[in-house]
N, C-alpha and C. Protein backbone atom coordinates (compact mmCIF):
# COMPACT_ATOMS: atom_id res chain seq x y z
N UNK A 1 83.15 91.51 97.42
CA UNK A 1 83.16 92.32 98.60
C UNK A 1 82.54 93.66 98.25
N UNK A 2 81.66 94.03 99.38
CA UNK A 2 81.42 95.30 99.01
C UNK A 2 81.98 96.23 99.48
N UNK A 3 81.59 98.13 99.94
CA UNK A 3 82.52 98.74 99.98
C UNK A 3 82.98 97.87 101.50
N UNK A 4 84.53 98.80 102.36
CA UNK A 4 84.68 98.30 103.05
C UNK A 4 84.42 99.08 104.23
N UNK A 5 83.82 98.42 105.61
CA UNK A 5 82.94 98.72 106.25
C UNK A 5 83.83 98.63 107.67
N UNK A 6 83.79 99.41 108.78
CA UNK A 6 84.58 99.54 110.02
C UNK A 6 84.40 98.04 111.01
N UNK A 7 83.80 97.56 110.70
CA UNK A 7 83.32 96.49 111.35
C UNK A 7 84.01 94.94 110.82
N UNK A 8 84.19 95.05 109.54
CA UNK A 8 85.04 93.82 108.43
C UNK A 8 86.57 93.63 108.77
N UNK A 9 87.10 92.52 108.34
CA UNK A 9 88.52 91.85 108.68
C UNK A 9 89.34 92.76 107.58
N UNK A 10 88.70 93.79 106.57
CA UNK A 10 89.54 94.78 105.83
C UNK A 10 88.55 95.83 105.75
N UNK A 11 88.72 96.64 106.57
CA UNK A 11 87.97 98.35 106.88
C UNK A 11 88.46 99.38 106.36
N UNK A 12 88.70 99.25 105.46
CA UNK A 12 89.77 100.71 104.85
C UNK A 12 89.95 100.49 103.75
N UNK A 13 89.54 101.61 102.90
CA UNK A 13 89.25 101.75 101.29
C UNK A 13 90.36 102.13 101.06
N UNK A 14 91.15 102.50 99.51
CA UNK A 14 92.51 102.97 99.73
C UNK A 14 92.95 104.25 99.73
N UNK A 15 91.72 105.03 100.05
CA UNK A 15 91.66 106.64 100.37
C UNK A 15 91.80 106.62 101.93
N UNK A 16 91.39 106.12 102.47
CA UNK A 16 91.41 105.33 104.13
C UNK A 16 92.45 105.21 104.46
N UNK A 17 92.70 104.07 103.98
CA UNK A 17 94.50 103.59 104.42
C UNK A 17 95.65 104.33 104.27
N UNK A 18 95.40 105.66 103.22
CA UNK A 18 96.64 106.43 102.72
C UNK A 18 96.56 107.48 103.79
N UNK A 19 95.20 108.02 104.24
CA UNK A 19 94.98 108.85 105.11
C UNK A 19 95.82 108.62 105.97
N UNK A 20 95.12 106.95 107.00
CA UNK A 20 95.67 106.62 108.22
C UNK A 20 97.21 106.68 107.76
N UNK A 21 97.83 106.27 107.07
CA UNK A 21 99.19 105.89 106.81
C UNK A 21 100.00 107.48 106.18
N UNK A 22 99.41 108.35 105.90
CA UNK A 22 99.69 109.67 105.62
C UNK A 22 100.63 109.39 104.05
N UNK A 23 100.04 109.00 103.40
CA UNK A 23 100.78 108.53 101.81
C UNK A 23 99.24 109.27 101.03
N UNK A 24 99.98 109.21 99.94
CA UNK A 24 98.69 109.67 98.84
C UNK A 24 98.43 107.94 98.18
N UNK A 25 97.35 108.18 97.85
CA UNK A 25 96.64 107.23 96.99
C UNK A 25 97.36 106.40 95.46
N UNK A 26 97.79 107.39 95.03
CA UNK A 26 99.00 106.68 94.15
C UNK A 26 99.92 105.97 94.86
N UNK A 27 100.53 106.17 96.33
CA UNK A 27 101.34 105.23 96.40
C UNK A 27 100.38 104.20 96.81
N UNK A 28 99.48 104.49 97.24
CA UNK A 28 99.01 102.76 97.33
C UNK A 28 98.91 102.03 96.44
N UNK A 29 98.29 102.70 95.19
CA UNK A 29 98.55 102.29 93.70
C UNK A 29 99.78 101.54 93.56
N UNK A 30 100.88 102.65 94.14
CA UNK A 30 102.45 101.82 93.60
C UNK A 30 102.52 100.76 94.02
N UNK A 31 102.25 100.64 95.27
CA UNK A 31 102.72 99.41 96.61
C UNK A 31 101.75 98.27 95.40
N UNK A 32 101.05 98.34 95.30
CA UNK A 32 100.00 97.04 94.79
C UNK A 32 100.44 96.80 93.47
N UNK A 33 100.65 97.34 92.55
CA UNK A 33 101.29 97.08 91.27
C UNK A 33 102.98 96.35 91.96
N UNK A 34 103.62 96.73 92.89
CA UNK A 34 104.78 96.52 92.93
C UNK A 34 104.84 95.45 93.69
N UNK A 35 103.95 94.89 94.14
CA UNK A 35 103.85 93.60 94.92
C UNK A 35 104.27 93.76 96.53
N UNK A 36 103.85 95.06 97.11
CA UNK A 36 104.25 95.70 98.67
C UNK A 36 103.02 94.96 99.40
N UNK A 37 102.45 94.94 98.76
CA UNK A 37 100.49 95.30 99.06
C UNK A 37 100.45 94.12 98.46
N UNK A 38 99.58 92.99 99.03
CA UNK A 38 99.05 91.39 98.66
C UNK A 38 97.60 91.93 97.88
N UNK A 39 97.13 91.31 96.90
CA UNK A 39 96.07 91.54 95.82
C UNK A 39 94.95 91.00 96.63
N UNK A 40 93.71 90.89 97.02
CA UNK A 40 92.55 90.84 97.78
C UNK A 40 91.59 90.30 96.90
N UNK A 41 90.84 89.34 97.21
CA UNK A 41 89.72 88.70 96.61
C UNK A 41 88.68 90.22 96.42
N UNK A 42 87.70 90.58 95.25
CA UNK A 42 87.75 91.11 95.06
C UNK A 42 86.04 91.58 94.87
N UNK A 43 85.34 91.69 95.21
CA UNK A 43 83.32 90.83 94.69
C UNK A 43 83.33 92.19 93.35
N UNK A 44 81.78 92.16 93.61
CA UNK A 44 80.98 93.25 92.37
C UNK A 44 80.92 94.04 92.45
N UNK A 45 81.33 95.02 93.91
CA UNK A 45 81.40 96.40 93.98
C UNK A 45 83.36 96.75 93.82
N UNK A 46 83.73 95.83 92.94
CA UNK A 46 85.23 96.09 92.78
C UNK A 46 86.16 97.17 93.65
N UNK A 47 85.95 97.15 95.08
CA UNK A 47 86.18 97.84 95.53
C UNK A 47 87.79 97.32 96.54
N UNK A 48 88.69 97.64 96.86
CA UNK A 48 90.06 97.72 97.43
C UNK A 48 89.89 97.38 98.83
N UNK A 49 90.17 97.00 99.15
CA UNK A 49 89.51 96.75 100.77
C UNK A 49 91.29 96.15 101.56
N UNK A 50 91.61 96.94 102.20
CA UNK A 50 92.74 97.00 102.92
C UNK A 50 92.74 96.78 104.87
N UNK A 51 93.58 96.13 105.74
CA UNK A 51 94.20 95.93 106.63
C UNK A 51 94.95 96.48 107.88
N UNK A 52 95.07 96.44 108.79
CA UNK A 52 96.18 96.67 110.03
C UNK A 52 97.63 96.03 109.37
N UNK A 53 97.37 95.36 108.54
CA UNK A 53 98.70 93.79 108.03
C UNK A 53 98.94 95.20 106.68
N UNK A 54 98.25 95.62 106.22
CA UNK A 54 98.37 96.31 105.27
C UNK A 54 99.45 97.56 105.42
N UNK A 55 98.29 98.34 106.34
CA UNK A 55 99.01 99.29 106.84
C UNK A 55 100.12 99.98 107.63
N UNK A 56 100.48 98.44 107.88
CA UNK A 56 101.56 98.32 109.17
C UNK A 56 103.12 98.71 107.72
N UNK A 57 102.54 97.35 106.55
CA UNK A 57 104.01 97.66 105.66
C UNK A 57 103.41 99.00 104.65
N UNK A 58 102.39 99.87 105.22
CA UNK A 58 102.59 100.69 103.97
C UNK A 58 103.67 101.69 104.94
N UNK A 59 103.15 101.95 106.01
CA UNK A 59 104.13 102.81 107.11
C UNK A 59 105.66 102.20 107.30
N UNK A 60 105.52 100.95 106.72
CA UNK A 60 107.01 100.56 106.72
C UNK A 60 107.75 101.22 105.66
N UNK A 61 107.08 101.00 104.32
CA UNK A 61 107.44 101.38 103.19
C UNK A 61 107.77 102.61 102.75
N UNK A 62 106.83 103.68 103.71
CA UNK A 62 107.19 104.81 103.67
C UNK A 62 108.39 104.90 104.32
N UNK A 63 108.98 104.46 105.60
CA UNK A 63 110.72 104.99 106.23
C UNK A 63 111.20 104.01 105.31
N UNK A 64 110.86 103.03 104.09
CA UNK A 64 112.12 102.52 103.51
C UNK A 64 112.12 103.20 102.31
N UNK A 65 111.15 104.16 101.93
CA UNK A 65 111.30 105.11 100.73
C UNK A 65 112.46 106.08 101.02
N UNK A 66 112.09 106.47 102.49
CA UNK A 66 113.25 107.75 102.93
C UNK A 66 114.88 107.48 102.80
N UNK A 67 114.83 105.95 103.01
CA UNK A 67 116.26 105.74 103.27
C UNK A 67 116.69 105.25 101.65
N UNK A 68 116.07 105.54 100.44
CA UNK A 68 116.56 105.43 99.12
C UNK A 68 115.95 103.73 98.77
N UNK A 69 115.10 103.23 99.15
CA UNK A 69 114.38 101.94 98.48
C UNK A 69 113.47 102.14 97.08
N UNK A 70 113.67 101.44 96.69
CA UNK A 70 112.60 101.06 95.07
C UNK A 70 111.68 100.47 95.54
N UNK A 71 110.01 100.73 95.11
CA UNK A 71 109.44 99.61 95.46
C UNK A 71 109.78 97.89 95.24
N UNK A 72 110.44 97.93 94.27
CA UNK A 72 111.20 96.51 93.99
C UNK A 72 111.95 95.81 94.73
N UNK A 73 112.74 96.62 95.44
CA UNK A 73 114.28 96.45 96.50
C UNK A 73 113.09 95.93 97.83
N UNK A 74 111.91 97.34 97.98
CA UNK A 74 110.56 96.76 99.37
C UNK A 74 110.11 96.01 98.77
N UNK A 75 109.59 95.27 97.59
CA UNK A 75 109.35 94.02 97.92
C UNK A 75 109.66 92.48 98.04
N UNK A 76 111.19 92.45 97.71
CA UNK A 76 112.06 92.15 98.16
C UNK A 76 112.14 91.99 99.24
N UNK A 77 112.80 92.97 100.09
CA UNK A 77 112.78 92.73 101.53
C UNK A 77 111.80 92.37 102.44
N UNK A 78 110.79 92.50 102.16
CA UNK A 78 109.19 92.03 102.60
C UNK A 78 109.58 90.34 102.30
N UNK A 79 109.44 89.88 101.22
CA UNK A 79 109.33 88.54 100.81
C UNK A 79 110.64 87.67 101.69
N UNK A 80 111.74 88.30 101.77
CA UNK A 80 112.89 87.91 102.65
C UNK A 80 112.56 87.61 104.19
N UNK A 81 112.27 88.44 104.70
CA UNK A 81 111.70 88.70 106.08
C UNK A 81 110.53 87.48 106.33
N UNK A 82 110.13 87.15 105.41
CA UNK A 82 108.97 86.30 105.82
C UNK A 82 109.04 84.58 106.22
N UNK A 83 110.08 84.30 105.59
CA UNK A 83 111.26 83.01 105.84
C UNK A 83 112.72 83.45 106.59
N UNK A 84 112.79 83.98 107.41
CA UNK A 84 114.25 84.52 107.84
C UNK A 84 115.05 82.85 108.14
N UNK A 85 116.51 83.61 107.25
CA UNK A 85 117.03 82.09 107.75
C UNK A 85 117.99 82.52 109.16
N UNK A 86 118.94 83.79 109.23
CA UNK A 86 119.47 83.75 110.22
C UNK A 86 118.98 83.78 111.50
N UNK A 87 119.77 82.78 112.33
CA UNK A 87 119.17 82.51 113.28
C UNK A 87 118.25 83.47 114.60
N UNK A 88 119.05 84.64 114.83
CA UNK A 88 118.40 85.51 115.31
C UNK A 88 117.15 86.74 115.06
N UNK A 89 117.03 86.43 113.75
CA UNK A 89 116.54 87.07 113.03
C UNK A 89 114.78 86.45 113.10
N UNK A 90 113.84 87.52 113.10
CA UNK A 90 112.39 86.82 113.25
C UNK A 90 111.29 86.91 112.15
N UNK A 91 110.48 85.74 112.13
CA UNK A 91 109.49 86.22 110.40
C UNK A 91 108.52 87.46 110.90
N UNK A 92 108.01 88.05 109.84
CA UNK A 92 106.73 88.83 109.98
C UNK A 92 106.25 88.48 110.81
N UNK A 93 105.41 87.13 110.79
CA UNK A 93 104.22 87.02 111.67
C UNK A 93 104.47 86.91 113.50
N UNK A 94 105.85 87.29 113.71
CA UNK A 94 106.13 88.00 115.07
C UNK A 94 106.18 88.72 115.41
N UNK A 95 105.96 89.88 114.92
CA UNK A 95 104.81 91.04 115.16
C UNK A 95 103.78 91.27 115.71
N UNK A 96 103.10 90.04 115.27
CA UNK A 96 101.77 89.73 116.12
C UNK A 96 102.06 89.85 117.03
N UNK A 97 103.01 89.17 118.03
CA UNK A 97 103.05 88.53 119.66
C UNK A 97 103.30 89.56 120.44
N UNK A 98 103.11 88.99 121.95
CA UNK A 98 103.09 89.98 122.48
C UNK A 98 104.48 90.27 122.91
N UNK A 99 105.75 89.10 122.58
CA UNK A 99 107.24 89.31 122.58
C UNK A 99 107.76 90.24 121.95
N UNK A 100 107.18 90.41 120.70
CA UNK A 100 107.25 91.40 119.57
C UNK A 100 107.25 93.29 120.30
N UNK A 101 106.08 93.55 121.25
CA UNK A 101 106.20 94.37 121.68
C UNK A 101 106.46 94.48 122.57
N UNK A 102 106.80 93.65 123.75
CA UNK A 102 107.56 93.30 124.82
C UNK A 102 109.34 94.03 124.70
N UNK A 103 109.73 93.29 123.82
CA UNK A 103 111.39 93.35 123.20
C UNK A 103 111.07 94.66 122.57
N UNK A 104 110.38 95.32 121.70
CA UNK A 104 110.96 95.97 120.81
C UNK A 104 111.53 95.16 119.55
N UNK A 105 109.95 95.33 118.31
CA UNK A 105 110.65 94.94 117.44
C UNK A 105 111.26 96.12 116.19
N UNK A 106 112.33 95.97 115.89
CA UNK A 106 113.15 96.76 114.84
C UNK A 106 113.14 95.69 113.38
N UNK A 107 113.50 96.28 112.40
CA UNK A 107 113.53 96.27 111.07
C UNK A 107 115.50 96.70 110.60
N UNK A 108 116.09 95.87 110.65
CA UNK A 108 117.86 96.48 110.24
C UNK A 108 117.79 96.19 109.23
N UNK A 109 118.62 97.28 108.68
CA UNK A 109 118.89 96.88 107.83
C UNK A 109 120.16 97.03 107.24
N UNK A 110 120.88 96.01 106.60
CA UNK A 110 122.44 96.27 106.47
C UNK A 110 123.35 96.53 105.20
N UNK A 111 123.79 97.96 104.89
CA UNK A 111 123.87 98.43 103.99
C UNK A 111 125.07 97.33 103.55
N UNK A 112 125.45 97.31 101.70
CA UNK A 112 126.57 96.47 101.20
C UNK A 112 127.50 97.51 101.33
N UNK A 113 127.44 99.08 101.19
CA UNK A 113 128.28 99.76 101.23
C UNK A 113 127.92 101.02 101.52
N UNK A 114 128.54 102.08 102.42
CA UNK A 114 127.98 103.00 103.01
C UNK A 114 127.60 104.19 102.05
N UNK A 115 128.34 104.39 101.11
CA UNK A 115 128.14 105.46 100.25
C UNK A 115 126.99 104.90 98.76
N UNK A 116 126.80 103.92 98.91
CA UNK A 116 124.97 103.53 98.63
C UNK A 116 124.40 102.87 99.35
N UNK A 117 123.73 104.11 99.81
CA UNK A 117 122.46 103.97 101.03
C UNK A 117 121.54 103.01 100.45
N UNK A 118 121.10 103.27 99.17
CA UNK A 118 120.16 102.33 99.22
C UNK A 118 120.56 101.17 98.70
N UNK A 119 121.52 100.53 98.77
CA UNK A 119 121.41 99.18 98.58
C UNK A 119 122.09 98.20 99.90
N UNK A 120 120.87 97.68 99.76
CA UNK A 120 120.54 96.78 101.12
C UNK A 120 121.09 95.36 100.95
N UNK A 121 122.14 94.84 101.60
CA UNK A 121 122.47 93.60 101.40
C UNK A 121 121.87 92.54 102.12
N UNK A 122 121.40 92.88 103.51
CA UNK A 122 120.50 91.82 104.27
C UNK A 122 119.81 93.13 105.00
N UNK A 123 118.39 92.08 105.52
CA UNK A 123 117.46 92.94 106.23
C UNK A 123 116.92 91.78 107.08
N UNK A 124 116.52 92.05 108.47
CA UNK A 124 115.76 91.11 109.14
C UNK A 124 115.06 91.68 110.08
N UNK A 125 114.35 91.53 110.76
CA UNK A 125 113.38 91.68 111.87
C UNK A 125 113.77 91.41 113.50
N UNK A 126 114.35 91.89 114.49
CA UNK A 126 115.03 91.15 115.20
C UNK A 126 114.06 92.37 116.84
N UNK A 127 114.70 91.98 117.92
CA UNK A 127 114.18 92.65 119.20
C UNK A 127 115.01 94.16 119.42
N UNK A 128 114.82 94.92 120.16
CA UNK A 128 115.58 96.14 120.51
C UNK A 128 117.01 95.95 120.54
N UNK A 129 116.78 94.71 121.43
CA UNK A 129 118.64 94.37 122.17
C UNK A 129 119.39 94.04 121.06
N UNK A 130 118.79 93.11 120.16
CA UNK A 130 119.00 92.43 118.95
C UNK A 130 120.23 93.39 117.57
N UNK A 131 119.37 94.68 117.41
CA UNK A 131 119.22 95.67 116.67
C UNK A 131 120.58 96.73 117.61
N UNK A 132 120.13 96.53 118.73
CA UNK A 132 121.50 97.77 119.20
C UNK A 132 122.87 97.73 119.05
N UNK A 133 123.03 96.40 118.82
CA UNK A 133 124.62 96.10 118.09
C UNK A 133 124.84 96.77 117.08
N UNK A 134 123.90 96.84 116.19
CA UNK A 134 124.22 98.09 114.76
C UNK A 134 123.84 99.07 115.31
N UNK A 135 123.30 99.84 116.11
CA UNK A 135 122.89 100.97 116.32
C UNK A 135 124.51 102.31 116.23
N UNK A 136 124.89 103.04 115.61
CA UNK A 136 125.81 104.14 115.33
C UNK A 136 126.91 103.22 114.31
N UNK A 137 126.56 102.01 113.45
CA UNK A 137 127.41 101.63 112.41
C UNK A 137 126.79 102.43 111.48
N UNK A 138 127.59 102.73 110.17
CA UNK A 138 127.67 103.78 109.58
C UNK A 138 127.32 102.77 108.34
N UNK A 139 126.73 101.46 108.24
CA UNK A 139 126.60 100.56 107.32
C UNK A 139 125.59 99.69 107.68
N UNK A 140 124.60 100.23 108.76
CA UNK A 140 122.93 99.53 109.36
C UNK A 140 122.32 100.76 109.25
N UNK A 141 121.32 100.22 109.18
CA UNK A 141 119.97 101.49 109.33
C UNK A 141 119.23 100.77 110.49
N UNK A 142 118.81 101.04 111.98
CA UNK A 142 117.36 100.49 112.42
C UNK A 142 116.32 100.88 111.82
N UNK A 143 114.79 100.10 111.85
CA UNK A 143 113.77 101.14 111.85
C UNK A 143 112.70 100.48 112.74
N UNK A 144 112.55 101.40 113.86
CA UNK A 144 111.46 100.82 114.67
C UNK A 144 110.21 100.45 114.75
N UNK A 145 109.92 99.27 114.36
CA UNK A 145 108.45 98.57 113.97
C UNK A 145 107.47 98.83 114.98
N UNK A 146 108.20 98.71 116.22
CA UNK A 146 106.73 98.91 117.40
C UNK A 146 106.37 100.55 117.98
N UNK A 147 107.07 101.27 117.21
CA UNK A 147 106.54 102.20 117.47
C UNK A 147 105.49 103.06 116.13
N UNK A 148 106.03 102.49 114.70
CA UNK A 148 105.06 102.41 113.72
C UNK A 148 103.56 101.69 114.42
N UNK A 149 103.59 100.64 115.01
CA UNK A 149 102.49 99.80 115.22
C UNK A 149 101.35 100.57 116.23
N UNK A 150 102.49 101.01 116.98
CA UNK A 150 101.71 101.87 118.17
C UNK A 150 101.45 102.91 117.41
N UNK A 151 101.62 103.60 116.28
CA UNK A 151 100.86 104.67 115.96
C UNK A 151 99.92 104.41 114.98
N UNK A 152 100.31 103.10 114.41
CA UNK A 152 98.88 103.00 113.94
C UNK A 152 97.55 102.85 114.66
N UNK A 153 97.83 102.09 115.68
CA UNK A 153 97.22 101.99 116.78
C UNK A 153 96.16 103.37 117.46
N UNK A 154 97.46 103.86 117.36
CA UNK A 154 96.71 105.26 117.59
C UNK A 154 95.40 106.06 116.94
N UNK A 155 95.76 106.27 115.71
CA UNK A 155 95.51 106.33 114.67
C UNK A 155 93.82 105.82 114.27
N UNK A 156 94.14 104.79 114.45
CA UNK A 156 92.90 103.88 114.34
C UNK A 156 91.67 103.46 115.06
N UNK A 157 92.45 103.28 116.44
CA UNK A 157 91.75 102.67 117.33
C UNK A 157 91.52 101.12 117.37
N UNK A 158 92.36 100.50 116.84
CA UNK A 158 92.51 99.24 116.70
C UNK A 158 93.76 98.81 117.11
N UNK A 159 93.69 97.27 117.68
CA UNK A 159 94.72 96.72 117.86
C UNK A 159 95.52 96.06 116.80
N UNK A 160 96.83 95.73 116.87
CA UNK A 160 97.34 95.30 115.53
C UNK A 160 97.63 93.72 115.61
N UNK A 161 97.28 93.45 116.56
CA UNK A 161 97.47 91.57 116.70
C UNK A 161 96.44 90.96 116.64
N UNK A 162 95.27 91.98 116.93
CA UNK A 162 93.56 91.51 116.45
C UNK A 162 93.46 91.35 115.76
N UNK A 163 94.03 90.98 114.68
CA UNK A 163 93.66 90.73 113.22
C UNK A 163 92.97 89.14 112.66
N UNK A 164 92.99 88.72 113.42
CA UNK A 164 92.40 87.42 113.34
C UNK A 164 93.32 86.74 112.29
N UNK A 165 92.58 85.60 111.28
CA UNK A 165 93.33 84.71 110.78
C UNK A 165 94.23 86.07 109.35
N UNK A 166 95.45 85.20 109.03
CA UNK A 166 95.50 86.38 107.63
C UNK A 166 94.81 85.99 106.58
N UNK A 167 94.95 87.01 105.44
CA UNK A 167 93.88 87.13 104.57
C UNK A 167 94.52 85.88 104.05
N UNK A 168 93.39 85.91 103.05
CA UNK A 168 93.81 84.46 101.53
C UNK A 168 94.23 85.44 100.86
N UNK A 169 95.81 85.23 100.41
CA UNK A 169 95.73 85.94 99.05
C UNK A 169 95.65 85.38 97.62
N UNK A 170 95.44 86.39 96.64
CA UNK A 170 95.30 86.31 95.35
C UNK A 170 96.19 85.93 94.57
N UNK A 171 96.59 85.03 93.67
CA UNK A 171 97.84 84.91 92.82
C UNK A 171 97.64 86.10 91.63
N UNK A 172 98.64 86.68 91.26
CA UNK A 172 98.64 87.33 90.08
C UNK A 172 98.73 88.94 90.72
């Protein structure tokens, strides 16, 4: 791949993406060493070439830094979310839809114990209505996905369900 170009299925270099996403460049560094960030086929101009799919969990990653996450604990919860077994609970790739922003999708997450914030015993993906049952427990966190989306949106000038097929990723 060469550099990445506004027009390509990954338009955003990782000086780009940190911009849009308001992170510095090391954390994109982190996210990708830490397995936040999926590894990208890669050509001769060895160049980083990043996503809407990208940027959506680096803006995630940033409100799960705030609330005391490791990149380890986010990628974790990323990899969880992507097979949800409880029933109400929805994978990533419902985000895409247009139910996703219809409902209001949220991100809960449910602390094991209140006086460590950051440790997260379950996390799932669920609708507004879904999510308002924890809303003022002192042992959930929400975090609102469709309004991250809409500002990337903003941001960009791109839609976030346009993304066409997802990438292939890289093992390793």
């Amino acid at each position: 791949m060469s550099r990445p170009t506004p027009d390509s299925l990954f338009p955003y270099s990782s000086s780009e993406v940190a911009a849009v996403c308001g992170v510095s460049a090391p954390t994109i560094k982190h996210l990708v060493k830490g397995h936040v960030l999926k590894k990208r086929a890669r050509g001769t101009g060895n160049w980083h070439a990043y996503d809407m799919e990208d940027a959506l969990r680096i803006m995630l990653s940033k409100e799960l830094f705030r609330v005391g996450l490791q990149v380890s604990g986010i990628h974790s919860l990323f990899e969880a979310i992507q097979q949800p077994i409880a029933p109400s609970a929805k994978p990533w790739s419902w985000l895409r839809t247009a139910d996703a922003r219809r409902e209001g999708a949220c991100l809960v997450l449910i602390l094991t114990h209140r006086a460590l914030s950051a440790t997260t015993g379950a996390a799932y993906l669920t609708t507004l209505d879904g999510a308002k049952q924890w809303l003022g427990q002192r042992t959930a966190i929400a975090i609102d996905v469709n309004s991250l989306i809409r500002e990337l949106e903003e941001r960009t000038g791109r839609r976030y369900d346009d993304l066409g097929p997802l990438p292939r990723e890289v093992s390793g």
